[in-house]
N, C-alpha and C. Protein backbone atom coordinates (compact mmCIF):
# COMPACT_ATOMS: atom_id res chain seq x y z
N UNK A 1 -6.56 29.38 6.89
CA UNK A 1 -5.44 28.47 6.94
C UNK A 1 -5.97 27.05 7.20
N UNK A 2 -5.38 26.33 6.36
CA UNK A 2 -6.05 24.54 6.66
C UNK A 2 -4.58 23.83 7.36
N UNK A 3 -4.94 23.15 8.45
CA UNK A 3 -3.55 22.32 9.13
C UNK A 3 -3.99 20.80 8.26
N UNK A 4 -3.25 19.76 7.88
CA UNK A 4 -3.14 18.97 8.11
C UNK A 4 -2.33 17.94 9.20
N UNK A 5 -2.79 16.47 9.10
CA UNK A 5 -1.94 15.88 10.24
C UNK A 5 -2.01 14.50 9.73
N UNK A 6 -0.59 13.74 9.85
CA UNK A 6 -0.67 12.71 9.04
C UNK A 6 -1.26 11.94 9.95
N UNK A 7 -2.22 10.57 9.04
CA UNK A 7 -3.06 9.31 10.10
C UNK A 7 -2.30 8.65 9.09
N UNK A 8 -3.14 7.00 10.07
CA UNK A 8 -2.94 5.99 9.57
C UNK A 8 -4.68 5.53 8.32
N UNK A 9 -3.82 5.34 6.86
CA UNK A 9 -4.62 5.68 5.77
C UNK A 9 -5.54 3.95 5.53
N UNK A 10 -4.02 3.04 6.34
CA UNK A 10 -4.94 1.77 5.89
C UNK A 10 -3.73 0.67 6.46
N UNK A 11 -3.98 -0.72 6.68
CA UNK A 11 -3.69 -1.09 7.38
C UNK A 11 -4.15 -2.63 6.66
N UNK A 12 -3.26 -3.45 6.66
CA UNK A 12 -3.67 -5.26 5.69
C UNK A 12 -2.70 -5.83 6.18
N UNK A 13 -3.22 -7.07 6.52
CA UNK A 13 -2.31 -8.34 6.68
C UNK A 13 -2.92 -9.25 5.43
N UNK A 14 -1.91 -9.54 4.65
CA UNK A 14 -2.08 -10.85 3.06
C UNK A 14 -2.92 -11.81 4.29
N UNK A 15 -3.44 -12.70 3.47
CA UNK A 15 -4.39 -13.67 3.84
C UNK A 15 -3.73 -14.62 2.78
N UNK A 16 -3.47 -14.61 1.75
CA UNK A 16 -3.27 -15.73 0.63
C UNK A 16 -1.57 -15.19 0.08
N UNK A 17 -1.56 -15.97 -1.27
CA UNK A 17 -0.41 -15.75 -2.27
C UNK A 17 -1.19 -14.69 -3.50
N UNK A 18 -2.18 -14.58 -3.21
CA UNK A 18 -2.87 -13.50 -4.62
C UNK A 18 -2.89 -12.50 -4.57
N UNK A 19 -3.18 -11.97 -5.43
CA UNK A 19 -2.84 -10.32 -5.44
C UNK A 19 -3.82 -9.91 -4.48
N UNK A 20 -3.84 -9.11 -3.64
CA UNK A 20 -5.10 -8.00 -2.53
C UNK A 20 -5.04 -7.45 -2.99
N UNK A 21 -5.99 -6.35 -2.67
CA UNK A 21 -6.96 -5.00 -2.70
C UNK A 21 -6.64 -4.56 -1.11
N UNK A 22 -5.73 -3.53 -1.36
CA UNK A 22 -5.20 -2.75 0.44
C UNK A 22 -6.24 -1.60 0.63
N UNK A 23 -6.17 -0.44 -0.48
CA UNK A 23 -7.16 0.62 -0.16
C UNK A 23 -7.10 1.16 -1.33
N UNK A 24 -8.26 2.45 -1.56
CA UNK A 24 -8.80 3.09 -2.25
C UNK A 24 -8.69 4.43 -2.29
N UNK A 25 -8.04 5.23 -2.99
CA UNK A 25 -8.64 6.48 -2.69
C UNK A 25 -9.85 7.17 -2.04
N UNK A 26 -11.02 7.43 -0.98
CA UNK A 26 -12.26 7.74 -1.57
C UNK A 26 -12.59 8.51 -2.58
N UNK A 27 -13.38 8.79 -3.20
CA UNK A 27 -14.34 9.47 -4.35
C UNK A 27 -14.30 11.02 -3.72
N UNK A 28 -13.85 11.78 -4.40
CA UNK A 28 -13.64 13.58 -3.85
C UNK A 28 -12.73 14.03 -2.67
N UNK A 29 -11.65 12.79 -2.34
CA UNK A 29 -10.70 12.88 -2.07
C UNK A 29 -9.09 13.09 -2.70
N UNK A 30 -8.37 13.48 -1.89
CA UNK A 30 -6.64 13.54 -2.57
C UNK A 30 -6.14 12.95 -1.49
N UNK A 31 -5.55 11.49 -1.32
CA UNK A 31 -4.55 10.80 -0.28
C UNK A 31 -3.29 10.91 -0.75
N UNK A 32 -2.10 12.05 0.54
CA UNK A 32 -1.10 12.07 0.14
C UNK A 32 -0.23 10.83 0.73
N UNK A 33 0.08 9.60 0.18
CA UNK A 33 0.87 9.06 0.77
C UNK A 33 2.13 9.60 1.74
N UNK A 34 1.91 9.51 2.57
CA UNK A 34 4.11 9.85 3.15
C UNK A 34 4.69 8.76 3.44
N UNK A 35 4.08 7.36 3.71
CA UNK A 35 4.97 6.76 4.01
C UNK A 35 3.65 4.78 3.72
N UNK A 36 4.78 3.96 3.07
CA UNK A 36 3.92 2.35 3.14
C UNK A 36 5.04 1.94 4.09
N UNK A 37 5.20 1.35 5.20
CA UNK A 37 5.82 0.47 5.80
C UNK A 37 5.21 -1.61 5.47
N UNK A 38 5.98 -2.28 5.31
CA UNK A 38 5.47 -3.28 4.45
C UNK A 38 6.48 -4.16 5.85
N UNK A 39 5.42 -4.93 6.63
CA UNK A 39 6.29 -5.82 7.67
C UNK A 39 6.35 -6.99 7.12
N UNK A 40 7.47 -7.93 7.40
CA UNK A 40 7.23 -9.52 7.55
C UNK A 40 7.19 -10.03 8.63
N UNK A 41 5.67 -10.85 9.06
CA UNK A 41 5.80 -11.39 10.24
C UNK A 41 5.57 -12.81 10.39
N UNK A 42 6.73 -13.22 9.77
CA UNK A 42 7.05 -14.72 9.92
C UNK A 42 8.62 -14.75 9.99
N UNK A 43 8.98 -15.68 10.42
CA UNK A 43 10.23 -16.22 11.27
C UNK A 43 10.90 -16.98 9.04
N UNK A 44 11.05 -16.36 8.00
CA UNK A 44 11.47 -16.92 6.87
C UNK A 44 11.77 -15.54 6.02
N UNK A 45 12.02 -15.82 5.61
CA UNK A 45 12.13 -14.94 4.06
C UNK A 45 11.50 -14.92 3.19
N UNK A 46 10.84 -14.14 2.79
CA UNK A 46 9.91 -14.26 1.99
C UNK A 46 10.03 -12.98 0.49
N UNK A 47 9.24 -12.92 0.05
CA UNK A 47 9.00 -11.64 -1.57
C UNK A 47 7.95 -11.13 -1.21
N UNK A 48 7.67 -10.10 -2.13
CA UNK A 48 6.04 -9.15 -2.26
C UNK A 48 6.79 -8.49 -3.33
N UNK A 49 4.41 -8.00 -3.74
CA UNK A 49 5.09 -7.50 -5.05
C UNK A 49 3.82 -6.18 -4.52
N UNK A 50 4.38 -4.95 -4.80
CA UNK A 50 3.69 -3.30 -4.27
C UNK A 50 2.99 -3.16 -5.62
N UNK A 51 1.58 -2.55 -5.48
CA UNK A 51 1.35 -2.35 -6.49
C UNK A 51 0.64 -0.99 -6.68
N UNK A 52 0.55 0.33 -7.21
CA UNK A 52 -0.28 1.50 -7.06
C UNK A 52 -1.11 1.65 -8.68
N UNK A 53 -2.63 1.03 -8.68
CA UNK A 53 -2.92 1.14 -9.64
C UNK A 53 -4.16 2.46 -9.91
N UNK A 54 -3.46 3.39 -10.58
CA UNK A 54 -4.10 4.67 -11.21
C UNK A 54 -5.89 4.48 -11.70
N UNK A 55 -5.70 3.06 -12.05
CA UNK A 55 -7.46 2.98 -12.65
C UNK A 55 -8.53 2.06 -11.98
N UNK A 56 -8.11 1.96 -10.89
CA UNK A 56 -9.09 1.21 -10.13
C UNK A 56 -8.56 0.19 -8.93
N UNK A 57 -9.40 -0.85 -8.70
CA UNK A 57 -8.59 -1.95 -7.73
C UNK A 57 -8.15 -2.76 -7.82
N UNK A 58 -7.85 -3.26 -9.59
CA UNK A 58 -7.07 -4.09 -9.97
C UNK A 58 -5.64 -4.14 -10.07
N UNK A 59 -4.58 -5.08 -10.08
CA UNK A 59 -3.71 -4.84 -10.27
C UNK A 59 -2.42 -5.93 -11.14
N UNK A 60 -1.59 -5.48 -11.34
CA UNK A 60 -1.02 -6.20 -12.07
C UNK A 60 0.42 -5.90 -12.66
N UNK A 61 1.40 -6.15 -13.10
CA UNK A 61 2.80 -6.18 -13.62
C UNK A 61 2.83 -4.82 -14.14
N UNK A 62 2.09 -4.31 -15.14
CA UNK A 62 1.87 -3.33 -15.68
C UNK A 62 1.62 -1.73 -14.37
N UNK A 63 1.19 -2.15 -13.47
CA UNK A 63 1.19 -1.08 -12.76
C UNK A 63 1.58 -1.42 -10.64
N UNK A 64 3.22 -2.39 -11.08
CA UNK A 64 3.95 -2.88 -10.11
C UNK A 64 4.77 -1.70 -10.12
N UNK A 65 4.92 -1.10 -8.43
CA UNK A 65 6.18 -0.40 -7.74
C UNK A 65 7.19 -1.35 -7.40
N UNK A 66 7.07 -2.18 -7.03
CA UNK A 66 7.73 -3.62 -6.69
C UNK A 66 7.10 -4.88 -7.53
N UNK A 67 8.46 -5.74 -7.77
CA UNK A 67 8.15 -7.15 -8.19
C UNK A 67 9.07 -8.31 -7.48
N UNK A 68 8.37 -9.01 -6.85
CA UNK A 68 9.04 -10.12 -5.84
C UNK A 68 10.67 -9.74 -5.66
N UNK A 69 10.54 -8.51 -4.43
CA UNK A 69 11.10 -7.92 -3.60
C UNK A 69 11.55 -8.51 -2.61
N UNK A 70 12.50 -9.32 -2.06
CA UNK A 70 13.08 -9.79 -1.18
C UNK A 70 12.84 -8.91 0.47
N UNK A 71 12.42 -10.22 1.15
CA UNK A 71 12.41 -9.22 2.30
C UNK A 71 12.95 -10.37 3.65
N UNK A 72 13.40 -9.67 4.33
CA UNK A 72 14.13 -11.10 5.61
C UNK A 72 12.72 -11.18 6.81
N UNK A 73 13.45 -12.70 7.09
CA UNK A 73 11.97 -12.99 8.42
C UNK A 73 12.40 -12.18 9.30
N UNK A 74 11.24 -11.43 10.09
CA UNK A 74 10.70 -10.55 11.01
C UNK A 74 11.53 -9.02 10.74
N UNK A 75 11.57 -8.87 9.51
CA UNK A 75 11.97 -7.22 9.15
C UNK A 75 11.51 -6.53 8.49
N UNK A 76 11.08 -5.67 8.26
CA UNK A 76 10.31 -4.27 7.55
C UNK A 76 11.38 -3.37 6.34
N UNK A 77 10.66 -3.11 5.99
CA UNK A 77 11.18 -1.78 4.28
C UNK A 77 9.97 -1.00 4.74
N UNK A 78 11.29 0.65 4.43
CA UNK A 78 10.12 1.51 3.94
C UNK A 78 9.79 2.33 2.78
N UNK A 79 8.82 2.18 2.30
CA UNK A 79 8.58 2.96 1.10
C UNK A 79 7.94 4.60 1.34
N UNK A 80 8.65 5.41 0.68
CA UNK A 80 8.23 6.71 0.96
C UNK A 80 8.58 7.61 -0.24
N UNK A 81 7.51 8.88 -0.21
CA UNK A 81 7.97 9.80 -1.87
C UNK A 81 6.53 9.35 -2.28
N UNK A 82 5.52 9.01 -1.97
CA UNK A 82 4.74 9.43 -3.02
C UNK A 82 3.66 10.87 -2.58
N UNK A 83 3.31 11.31 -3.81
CA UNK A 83 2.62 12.01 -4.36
C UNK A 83 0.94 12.03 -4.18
N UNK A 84 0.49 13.30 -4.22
CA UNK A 84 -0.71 12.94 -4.13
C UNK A 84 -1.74 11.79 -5.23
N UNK A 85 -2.44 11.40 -4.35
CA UNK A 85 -3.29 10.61 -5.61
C UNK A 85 -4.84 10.53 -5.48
N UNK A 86 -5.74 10.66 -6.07
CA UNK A 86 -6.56 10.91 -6.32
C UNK A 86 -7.88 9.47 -6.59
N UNK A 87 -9.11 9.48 -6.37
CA UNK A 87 -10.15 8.48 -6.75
C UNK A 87 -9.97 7.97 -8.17
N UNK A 88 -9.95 6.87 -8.46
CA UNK A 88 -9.93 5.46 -7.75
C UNK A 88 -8.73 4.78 -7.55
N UNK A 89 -7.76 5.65 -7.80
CA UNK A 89 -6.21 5.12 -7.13
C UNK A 89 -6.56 3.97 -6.44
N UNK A 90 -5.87 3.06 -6.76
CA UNK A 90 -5.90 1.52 -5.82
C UNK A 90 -4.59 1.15 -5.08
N UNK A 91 -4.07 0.55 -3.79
CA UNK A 91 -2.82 0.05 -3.69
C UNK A 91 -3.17 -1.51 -3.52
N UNK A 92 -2.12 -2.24 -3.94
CA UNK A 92 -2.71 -3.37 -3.84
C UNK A 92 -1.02 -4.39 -3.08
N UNK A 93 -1.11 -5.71 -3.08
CA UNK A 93 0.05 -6.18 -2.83
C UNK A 93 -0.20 -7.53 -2.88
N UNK A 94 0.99 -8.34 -2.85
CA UNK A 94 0.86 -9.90 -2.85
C UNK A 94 2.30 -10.20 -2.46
N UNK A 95 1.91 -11.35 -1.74
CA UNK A 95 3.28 -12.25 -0.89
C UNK A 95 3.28 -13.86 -1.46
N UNK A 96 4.24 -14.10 -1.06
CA UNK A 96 4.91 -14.96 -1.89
C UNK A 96 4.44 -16.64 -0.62
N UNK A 97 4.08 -15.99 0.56
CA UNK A 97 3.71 -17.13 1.84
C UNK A 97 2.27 -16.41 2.03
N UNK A 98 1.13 -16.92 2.94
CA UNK A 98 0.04 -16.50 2.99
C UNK A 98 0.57 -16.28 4.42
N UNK A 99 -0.05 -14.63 4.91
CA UNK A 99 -0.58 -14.65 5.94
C UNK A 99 1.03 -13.74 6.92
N UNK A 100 1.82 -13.62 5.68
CA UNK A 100 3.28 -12.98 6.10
C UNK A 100 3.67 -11.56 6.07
N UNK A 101 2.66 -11.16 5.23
CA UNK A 101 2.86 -9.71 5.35
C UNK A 101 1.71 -8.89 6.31
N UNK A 102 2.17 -7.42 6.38
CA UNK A 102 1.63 -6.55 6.96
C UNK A 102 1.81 -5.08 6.13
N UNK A 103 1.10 -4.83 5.73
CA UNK A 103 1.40 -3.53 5.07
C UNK A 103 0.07 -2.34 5.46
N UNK A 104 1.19 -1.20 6.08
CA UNK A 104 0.61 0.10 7.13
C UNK A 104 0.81 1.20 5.74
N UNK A 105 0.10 1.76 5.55
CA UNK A 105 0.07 3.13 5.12
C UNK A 105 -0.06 4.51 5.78
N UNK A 106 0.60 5.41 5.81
CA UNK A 106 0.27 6.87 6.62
C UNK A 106 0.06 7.78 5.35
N UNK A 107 -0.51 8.54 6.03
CA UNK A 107 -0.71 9.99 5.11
C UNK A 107 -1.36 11.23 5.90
N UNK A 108 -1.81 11.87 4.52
CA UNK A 108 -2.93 12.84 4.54
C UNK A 108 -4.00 12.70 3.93
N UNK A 109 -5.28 12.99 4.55
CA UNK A 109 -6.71 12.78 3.23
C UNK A 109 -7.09 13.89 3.26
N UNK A 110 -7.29 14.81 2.19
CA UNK A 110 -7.80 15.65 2.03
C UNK A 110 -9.03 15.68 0.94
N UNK A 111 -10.11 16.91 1.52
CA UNK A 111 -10.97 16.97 0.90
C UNK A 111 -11.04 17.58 -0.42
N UNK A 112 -11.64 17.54 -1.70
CA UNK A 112 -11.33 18.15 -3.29
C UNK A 112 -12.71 18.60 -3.37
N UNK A 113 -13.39 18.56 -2.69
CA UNK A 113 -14.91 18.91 -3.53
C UNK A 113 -15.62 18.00 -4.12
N UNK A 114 -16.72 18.08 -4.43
CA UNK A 114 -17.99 16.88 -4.81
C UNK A 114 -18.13 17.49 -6.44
């Protein structure tokens, strides 16, 4: 019998207005997302745009969960429902102010074999 137990998978505060690089699948892993919590921690209103890209750590319109998403100063969204995903799965994100977001990921990591 294998237990799992959900952790915390990854953890970013934006630095700029450009797209980031949040996390990675590792290589012979399966990360089940359960949950992105995406904070704003500035006193404004601001956008973000979620991004889960299937082929690496790039990202872009083409592989947006969100596109300049409204969010209020000092309040949180949560995103939840995804699926397992696999190496080199990328999540990525971008804000519309530098330095306003916070975006937490939880899950499961499980091991697939080498």
């Amino acid at each position: 019998m294998q237990n799992y137990q959900e952790n915390l998978l990854f953890q970013h505060r934006t630095s700029s207005v450009n797209d980031e690089f949040v996390y990675q699948c590792p290589e012979f892993k399966t990360a089940i997302i359960k949950s992105i919590v995406i904070a704003n921690v500035t006193d404004a209103a601001i956008t973000y745009r979620l991004f889960m890209n299937p082929g690496s750590t790039s990202v872009g319109i083409a592989n947006s969960l969100g596109y300049d998403i409204a969010i209020l100063a000092n309040a949180t969204q949560l995103w939840r429902g995804f699926g397992g995903i696999t190496h080199p799965t990328s999540v990525g994100i971008q804000s519309s102010v530098a330095n306003s977001i916070v975006i937490t990921g939880y899950g499961i990591l499980m091991g697939t074999g080498e």
